[in-house]
PDB file of N, CA and C in Angstrom:
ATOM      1  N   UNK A   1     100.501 103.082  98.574  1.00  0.00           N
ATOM      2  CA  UNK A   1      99.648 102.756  97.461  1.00  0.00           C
ATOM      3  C   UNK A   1      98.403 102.063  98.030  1.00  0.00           C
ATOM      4  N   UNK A   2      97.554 102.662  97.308  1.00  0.00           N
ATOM      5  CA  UNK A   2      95.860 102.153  97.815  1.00  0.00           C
ATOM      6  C   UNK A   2      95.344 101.145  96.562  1.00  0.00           C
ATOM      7  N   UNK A   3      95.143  99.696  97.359  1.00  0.00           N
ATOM      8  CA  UNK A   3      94.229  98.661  96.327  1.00  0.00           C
ATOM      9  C   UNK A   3      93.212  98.251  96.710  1.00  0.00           C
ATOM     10  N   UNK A   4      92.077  98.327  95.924  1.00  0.00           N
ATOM     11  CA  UNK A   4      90.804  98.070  96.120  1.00  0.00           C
ATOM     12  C   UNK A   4      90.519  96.332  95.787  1.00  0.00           C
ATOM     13  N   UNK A   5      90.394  96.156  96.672  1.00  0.00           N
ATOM     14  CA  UNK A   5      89.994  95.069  95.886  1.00  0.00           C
ATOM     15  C   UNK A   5      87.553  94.865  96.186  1.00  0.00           C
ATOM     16  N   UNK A   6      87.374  94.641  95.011  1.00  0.00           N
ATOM     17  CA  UNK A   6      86.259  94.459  94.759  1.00  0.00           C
ATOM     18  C   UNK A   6      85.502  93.449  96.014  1.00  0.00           C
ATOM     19  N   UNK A   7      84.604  93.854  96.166  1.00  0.00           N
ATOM     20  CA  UNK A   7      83.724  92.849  97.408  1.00  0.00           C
ATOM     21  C   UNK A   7      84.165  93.125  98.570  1.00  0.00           C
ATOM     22  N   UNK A   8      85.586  93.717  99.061  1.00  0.00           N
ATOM     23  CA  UNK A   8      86.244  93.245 100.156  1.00  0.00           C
ATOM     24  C   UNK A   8      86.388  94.218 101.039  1.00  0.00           C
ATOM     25  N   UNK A   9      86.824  95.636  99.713  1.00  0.00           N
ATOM     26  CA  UNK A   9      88.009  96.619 100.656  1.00  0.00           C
ATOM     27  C   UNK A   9      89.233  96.951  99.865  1.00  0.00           C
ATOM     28  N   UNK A  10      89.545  97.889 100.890  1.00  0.00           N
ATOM     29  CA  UNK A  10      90.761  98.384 100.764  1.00  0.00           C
ATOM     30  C   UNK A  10      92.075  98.641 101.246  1.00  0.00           C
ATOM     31  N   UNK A  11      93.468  98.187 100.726  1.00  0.00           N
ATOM     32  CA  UNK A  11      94.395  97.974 101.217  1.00  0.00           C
ATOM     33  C   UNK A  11      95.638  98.301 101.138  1.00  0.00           C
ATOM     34  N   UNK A  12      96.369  99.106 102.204  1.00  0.00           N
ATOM     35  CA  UNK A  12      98.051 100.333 101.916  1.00  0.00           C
ATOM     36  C   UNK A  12      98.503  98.895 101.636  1.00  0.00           C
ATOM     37  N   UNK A  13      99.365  99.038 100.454  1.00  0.00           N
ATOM     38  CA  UNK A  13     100.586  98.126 100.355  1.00  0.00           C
ATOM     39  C   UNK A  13     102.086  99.013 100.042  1.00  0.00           C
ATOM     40  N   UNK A  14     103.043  98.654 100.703  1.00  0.00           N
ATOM     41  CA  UNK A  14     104.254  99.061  99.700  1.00  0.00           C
ATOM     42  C   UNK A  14     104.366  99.485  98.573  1.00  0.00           C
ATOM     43  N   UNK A  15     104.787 100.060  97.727  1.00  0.00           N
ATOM     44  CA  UNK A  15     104.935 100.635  96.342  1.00  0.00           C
ATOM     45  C   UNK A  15     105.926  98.912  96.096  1.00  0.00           C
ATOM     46  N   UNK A  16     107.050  98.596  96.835  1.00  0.00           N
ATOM     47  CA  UNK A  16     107.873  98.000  96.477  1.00  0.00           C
ATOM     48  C   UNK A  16     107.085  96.542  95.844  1.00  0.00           C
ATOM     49  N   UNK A  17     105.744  96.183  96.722  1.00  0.00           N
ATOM     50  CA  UNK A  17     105.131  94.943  96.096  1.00  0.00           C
ATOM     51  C   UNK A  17     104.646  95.255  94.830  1.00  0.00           C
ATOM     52  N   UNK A  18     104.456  96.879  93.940  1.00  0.00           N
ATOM     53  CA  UNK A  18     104.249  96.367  92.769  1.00  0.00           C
ATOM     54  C   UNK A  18     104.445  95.599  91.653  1.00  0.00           C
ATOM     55  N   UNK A  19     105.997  95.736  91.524  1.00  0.00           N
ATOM     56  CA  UNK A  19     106.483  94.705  90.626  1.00  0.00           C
ATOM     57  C   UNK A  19     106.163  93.228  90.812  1.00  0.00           C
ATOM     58  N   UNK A  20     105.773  92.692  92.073  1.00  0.00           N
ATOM     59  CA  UNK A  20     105.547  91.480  92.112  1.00  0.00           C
ATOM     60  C   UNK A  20     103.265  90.961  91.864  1.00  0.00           C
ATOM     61  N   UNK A  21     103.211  92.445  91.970  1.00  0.00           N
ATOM     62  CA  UNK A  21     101.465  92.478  91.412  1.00  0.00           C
ATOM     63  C   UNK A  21     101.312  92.599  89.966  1.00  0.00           C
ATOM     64  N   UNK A  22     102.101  92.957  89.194  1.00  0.00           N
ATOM     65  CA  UNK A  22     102.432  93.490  87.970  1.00  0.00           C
ATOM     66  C   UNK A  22     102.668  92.041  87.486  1.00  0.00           C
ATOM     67  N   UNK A  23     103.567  91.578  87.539  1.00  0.00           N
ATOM     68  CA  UNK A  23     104.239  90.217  87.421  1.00  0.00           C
ATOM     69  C   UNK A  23     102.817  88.746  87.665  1.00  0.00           C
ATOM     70  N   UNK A  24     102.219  89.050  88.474  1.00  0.00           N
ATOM     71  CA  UNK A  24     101.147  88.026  88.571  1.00  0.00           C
ATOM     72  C   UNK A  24      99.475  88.538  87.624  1.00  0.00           C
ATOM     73  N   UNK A  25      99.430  89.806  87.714  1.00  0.00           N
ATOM     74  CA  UNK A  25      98.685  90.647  86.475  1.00  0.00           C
ATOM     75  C   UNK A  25      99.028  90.480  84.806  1.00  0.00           C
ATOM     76  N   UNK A  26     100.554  89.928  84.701  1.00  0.00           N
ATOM     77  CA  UNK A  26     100.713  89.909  83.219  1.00  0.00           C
ATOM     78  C   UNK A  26     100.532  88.416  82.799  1.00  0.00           C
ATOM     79  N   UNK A  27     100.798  87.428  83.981  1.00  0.00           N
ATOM     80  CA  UNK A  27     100.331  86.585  83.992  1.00  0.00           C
ATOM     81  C   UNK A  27      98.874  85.836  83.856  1.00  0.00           C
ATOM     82  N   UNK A  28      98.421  86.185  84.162  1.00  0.00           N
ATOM     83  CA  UNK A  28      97.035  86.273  84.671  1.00  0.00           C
ATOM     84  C   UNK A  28      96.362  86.748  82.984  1.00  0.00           C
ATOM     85  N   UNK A  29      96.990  87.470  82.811  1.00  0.00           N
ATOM     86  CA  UNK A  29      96.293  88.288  81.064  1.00  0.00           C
ATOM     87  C   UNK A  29      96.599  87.022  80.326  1.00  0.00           C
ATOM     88  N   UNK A  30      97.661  86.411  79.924  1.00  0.00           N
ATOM     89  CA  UNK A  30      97.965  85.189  79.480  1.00  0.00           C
ATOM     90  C   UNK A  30      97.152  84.062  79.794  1.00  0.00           C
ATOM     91  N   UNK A  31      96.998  84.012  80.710  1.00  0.00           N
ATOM     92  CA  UNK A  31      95.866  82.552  81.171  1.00  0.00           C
ATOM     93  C   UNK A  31      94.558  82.871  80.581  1.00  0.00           C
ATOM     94  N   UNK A  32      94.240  84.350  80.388  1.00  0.00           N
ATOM     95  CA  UNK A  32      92.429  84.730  79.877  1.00  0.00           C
ATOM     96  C   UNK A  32      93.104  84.824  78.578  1.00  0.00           C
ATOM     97  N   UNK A  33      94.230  84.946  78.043  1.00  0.00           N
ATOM     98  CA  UNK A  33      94.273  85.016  76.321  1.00  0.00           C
ATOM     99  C   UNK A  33      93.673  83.643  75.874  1.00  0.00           C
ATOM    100  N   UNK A  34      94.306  82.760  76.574  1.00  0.00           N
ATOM    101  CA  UNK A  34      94.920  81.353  76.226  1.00  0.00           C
ATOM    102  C   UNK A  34      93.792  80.176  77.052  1.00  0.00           C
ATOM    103  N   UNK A  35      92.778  80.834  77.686  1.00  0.00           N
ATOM    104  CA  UNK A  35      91.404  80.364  77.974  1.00  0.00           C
ATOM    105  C   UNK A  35      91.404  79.429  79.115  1.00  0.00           C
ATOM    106  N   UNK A  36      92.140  79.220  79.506  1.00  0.00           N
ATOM    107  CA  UNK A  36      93.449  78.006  80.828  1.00  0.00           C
ATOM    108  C   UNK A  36      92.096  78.702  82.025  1.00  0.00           C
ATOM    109  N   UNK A  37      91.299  78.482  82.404  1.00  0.00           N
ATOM    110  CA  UNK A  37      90.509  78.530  83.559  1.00  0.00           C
ATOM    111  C   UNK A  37      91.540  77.876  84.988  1.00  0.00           C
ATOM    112  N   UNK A  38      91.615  77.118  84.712  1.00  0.00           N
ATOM    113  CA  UNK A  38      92.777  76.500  86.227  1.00  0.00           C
ATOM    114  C   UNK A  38      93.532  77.456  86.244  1.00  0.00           C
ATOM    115  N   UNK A  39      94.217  77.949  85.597  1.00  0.00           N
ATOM    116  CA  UNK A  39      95.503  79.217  85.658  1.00  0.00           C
ATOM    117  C   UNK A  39      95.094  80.303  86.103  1.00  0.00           C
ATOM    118  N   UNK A  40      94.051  80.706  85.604  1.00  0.00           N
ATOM    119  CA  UNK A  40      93.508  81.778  85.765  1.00  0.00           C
ATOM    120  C   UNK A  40      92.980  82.137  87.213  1.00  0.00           C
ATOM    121  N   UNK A  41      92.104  80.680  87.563  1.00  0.00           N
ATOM    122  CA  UNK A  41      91.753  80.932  88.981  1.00  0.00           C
ATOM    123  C   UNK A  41      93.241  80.556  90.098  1.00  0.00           C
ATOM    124  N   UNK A  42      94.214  80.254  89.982  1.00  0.00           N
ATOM    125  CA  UNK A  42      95.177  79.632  90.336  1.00  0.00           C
ATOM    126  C   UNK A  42      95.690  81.634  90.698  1.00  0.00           C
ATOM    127  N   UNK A  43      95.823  81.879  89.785  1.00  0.00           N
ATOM    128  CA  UNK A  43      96.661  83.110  89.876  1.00  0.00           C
ATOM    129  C   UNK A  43      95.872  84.375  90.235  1.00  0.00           C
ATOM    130  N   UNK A  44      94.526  84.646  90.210  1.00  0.00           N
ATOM    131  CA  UNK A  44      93.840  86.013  90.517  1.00  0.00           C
ATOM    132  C   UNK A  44      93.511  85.439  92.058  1.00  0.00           C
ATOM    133  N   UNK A  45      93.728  84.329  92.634  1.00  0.00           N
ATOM    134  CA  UNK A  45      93.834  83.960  94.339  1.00  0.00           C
ATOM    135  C   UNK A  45      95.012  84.030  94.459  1.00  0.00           C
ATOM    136  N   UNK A  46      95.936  83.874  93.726  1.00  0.00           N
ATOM    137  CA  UNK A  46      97.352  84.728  94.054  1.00  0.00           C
ATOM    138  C   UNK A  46      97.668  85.894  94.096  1.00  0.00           C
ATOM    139  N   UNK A  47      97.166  86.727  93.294  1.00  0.00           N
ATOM    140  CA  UNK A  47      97.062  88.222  93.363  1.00  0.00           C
ATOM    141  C   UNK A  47      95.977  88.436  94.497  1.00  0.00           C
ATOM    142  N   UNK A  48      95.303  88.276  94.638  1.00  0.00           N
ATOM    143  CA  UNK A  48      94.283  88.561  96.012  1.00  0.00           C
ATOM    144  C   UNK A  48      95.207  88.501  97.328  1.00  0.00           C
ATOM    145  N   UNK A  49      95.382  87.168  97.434  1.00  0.00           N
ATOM    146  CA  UNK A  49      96.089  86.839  98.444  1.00  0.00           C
ATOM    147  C   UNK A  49      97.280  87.343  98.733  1.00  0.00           C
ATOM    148  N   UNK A  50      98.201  87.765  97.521  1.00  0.00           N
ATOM    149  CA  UNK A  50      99.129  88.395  97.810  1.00  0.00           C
ATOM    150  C   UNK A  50      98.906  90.410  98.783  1.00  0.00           C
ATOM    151  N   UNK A  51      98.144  90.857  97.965  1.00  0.00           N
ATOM    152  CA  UNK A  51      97.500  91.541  98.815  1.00  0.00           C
ATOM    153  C   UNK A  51      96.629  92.259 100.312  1.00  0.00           C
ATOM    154  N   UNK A  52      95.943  90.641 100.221  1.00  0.00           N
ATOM    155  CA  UNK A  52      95.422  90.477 101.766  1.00  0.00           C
ATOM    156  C   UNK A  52      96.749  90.113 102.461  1.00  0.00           C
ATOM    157  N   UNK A  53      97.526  89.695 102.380  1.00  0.00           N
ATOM    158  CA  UNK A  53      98.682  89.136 103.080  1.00  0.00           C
ATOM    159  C   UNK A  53      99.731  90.108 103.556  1.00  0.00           C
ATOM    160  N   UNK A  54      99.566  91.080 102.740  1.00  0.00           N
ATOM    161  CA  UNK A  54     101.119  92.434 102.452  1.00  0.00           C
ATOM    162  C   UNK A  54     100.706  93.391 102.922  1.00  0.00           C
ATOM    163  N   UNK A  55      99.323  93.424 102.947  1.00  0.00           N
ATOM    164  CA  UNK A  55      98.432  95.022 102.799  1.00  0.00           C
ATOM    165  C   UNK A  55      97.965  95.178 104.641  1.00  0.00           C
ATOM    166  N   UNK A  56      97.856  96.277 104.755  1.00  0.00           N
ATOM    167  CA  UNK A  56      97.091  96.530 105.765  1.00  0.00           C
ATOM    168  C   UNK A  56      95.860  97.319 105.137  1.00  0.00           C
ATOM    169  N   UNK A  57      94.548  96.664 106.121  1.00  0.00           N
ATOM    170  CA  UNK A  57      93.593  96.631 105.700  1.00  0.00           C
ATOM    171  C   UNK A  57      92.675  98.395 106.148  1.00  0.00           C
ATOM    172  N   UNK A  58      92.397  99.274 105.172  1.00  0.00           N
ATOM    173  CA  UNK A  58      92.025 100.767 105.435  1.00  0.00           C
ATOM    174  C   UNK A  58      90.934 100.599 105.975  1.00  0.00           C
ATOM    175  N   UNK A  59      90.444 101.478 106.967  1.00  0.00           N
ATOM    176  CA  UNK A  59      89.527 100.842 107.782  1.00  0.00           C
ATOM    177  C   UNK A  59      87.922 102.111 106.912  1.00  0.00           C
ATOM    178  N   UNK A  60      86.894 101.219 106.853  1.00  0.00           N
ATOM    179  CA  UNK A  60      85.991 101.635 106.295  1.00  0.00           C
ATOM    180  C   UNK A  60      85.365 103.050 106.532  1.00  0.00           C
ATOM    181  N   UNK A  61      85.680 103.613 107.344  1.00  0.00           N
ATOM    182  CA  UNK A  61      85.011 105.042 108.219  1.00  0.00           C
ATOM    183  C   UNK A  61      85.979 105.916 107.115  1.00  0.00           C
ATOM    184  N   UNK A  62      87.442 105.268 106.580  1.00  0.00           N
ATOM    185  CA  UNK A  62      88.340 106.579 105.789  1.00  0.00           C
ATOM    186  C   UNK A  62      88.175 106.283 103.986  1.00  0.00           C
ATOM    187  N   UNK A  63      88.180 107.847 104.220  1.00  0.00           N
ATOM    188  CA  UNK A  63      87.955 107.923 102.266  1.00  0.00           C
ATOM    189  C   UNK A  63      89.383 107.674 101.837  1.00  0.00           C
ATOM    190  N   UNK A  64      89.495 107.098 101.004  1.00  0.00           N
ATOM    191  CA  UNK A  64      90.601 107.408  99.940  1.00  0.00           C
ATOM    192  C   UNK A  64      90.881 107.137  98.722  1.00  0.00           C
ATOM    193  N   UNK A  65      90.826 107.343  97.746  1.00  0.00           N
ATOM    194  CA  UNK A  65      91.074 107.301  96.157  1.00  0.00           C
ATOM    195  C   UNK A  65      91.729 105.925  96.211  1.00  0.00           C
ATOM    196  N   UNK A  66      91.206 104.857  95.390  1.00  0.00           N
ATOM    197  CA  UNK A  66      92.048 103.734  95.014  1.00  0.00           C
ATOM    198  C   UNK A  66      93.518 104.124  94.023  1.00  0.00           C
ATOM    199  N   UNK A  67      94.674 103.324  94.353  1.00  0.00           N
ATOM    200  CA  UNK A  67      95.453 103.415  92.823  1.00  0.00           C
ATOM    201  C   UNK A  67      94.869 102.171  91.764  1.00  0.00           C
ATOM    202  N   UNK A  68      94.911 101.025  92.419  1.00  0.00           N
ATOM    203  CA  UNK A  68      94.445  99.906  91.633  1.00  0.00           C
ATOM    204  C   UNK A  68      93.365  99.509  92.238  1.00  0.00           C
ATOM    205  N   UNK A  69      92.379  98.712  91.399  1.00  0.00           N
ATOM    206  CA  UNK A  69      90.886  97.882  91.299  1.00  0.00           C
ATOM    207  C   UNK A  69      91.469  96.949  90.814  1.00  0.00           C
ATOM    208  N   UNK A  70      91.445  96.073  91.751  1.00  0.00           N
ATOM    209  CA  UNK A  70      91.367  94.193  91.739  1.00  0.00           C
ATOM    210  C   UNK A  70      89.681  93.892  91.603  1.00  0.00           C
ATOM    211  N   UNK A  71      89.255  93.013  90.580  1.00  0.00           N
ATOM    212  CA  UNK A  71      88.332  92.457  90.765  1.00  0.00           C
ATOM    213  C   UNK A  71      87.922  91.542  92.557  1.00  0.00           C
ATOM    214  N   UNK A  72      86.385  91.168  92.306  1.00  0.00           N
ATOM    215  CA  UNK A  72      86.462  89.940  93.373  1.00  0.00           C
ATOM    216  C   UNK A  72      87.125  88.958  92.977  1.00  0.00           C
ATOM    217  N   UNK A  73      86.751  88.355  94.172  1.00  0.00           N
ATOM    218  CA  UNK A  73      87.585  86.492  93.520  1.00  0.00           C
ATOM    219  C   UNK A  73      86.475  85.799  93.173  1.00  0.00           C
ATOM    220  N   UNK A  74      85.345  86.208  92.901  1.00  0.00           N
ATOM    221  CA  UNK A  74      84.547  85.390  92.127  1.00  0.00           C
ATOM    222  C   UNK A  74      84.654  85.461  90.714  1.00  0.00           C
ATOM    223  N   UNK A  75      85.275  86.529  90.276  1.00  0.00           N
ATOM    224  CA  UNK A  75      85.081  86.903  88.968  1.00  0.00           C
ATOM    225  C   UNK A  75      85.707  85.495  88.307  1.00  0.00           C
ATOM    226  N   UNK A  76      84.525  85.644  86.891  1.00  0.00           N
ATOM    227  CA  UNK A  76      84.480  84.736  85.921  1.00  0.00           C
ATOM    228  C   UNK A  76      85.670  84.706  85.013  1.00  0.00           C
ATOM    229  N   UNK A  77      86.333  83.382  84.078  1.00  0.00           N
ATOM    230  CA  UNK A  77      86.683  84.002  82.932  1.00  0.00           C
ATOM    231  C   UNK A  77      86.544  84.453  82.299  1.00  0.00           C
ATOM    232  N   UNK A  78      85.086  84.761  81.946  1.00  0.00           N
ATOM    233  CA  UNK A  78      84.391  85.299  80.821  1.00  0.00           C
ATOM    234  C   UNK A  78      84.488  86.714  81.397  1.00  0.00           C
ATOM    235  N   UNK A  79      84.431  87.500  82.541  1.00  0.00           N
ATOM    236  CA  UNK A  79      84.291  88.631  83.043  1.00  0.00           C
ATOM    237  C   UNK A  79      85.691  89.581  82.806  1.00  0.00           C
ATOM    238  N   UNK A  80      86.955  88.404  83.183  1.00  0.00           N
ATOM    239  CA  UNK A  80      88.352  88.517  83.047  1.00  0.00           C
ATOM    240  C   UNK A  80      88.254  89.121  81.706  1.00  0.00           C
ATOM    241  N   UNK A  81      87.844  88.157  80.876  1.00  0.00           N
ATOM    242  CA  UNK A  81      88.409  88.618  79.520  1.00  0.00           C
ATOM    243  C   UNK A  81      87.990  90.088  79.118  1.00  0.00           C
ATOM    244  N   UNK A  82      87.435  90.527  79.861  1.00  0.00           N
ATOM    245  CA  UNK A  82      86.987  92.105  79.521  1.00  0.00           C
ATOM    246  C   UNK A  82      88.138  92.748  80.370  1.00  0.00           C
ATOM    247  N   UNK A  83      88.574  92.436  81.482  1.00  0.00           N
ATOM    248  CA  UNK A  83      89.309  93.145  82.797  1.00  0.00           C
ATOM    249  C   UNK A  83      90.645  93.170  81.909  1.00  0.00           C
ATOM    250  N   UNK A  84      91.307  91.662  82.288  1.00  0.00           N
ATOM    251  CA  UNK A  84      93.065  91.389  82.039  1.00  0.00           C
ATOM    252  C   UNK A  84      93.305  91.154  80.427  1.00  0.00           C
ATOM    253  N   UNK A  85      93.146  92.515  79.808  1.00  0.00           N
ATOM    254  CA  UNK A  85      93.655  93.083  78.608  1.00  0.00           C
ATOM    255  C   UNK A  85      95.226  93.310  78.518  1.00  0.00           C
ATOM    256  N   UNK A  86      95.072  93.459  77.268  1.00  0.00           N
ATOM    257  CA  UNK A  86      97.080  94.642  76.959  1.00  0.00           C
ATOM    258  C   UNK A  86      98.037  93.967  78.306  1.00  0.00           C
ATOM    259  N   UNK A  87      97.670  95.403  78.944  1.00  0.00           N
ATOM    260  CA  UNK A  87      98.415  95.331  80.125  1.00  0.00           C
ATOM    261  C   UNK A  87      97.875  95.049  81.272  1.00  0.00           C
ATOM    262  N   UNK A  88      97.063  94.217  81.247  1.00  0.00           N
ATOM    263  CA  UNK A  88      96.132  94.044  82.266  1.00  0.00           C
ATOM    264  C   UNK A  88      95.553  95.170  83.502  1.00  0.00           C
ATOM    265  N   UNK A  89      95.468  94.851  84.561  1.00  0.00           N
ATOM    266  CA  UNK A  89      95.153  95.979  85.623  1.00  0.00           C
ATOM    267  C   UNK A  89      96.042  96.927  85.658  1.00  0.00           C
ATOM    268  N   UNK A  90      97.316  96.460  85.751  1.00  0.00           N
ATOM    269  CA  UNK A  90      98.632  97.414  85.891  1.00  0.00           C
ATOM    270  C   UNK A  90      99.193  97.573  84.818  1.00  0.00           C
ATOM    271  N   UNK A  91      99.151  98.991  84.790  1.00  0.00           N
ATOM    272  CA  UNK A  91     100.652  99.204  84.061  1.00  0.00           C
ATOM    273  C   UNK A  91     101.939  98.873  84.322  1.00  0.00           C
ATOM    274  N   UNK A  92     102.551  98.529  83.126  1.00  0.00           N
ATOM    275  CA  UNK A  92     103.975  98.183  83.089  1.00  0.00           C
ATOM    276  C   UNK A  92     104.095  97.081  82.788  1.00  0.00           C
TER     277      UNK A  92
END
């Protein structure tokens, strides 16, 4: 599985870490419902990081179709609240 993350790149992770990206994504929708800025930035550097950490990093010279778009880590709450909807980034 290919994740983009915004500003940075792109990164193979396991299929198996989805459930635990999913899990910090539904979270994350909750903190922008509920307007919690500390939470919010608390947890989309957890989802980042979980990523940079798991992922090996695709090296820029290769094409490949993203599955998921992670914002940057600058992104705003106010920006969130358009992104981490419903189901946020991920399905499920």
């Amino acid at each position: 599985m290919i994740v983009r993350i915004l500003t940075e790149g792109q990164y193979r992770i396991e299929s198996g870490l989805y459930d635990d990206l999913n899990t910090l994504d539904n979270a994350i929708v909750e903190a922008v419902a509920a307007r919690d800025e500390t939470r919010f930035r608390t947890l989309l550097n957890e989802l980042l990081e979980t990523v940079r950490r798991h992922g090996i990093p695709v090296s820029p010279d290769e094409f490949v179709e993203s599955d998921i778009i992670l914002p940057p880590p600058d992104t705003t709450l106010e920006e969130a609240q358009h992104l981490f909807t419903g189901d946020g980034l991920l399905p499920g």
